[in-house]
Protein backbone atom coordinates (compact mmCIF):
# COMPACT_ATOMS: atom_id res chain seq x y z
CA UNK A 1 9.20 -15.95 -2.50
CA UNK A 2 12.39 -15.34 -5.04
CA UNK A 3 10.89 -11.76 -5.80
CA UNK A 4 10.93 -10.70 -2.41
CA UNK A 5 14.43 -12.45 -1.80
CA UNK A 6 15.58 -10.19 -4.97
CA UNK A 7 13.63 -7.08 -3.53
CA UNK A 8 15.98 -8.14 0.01
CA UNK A 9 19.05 -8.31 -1.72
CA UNK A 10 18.70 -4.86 -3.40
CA UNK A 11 17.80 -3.30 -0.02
CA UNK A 12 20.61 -5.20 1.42
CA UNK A 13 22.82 -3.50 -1.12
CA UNK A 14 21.53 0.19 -1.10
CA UNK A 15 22.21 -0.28 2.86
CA UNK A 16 25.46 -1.91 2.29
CA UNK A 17 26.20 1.26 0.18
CA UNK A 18 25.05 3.63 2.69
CA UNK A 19 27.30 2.05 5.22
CA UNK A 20 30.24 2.38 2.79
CA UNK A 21 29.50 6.07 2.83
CA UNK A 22 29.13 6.21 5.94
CA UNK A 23 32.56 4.94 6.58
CA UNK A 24 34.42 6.65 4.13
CA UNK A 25 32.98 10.28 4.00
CA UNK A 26 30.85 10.19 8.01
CA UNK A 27 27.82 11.15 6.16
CA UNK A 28 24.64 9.44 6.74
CA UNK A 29 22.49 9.15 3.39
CA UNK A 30 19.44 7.98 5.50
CA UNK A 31 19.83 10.75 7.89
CA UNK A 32 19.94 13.50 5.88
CA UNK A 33 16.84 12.04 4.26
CA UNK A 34 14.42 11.83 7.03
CA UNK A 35 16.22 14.66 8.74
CA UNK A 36 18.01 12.45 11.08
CA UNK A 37 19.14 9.07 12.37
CA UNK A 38 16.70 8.85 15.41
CA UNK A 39 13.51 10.24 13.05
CA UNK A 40 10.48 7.72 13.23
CA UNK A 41 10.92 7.31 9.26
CA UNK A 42 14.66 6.97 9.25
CA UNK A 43 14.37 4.36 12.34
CA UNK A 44 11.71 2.30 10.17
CA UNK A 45 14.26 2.41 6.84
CA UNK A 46 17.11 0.63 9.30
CA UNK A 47 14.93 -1.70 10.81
CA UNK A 48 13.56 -2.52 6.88
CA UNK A 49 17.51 -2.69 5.70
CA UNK A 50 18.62 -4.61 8.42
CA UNK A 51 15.73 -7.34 8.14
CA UNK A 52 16.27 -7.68 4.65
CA UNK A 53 20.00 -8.19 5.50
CA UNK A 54 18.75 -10.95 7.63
CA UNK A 55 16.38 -12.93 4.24
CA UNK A 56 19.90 -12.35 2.51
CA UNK A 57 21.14 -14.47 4.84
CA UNK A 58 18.71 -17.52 4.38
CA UNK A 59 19.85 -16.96 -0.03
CA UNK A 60 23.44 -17.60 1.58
CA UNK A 61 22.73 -20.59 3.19
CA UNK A 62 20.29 -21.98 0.56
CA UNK A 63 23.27 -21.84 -2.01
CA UNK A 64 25.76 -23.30 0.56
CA UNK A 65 23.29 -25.96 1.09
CA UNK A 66 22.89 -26.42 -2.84
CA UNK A 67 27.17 -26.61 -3.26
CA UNK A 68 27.69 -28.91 -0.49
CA UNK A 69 25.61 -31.83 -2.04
CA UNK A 70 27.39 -34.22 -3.47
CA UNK A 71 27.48 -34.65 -7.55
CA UNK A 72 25.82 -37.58 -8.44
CA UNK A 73 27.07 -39.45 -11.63
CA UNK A 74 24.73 -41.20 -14.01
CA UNK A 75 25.77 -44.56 -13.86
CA UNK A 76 25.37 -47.00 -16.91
CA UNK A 77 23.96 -50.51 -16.24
């Protein structure tokens, strides 16, 4: 399972990146790709990017989980 959490994350971050282009310079990377946001292919890339975004998300909450538990001292008897 941590190979296809890593294999999420980099999606999540080439999407993240097209966003940020997207933003910045209103061009689409995906788009010009598949020749255009509503093509069959380009549909299937942001429903792959956006449910990878969504096994990011269980990473985030596994680590929150892991930092919230209290430290536990070694105690000497």
């Amino acid at each position: 399972m941590e190979t296809l959490q890593k294999l999420a994350l980099a999606i999540t971050i080439i999407g993240s990146l097209n966003w940020g282009v997207v933003g910045i310079f209103k061009f689409d990377v995906i788009a010009q790709l598949t020749d255009g946001a509503y093509q069959p292919l380009a549909r299937f890339l942001y429903v792959i990017i956006g449910l990878s975004g969504l096994m990011t998300l269980s990473v985030l909450f596994n680590y929150w989980q892991r930092t919230d538990e209290p430290a536990t001292v070694p105690t000497t008897d």
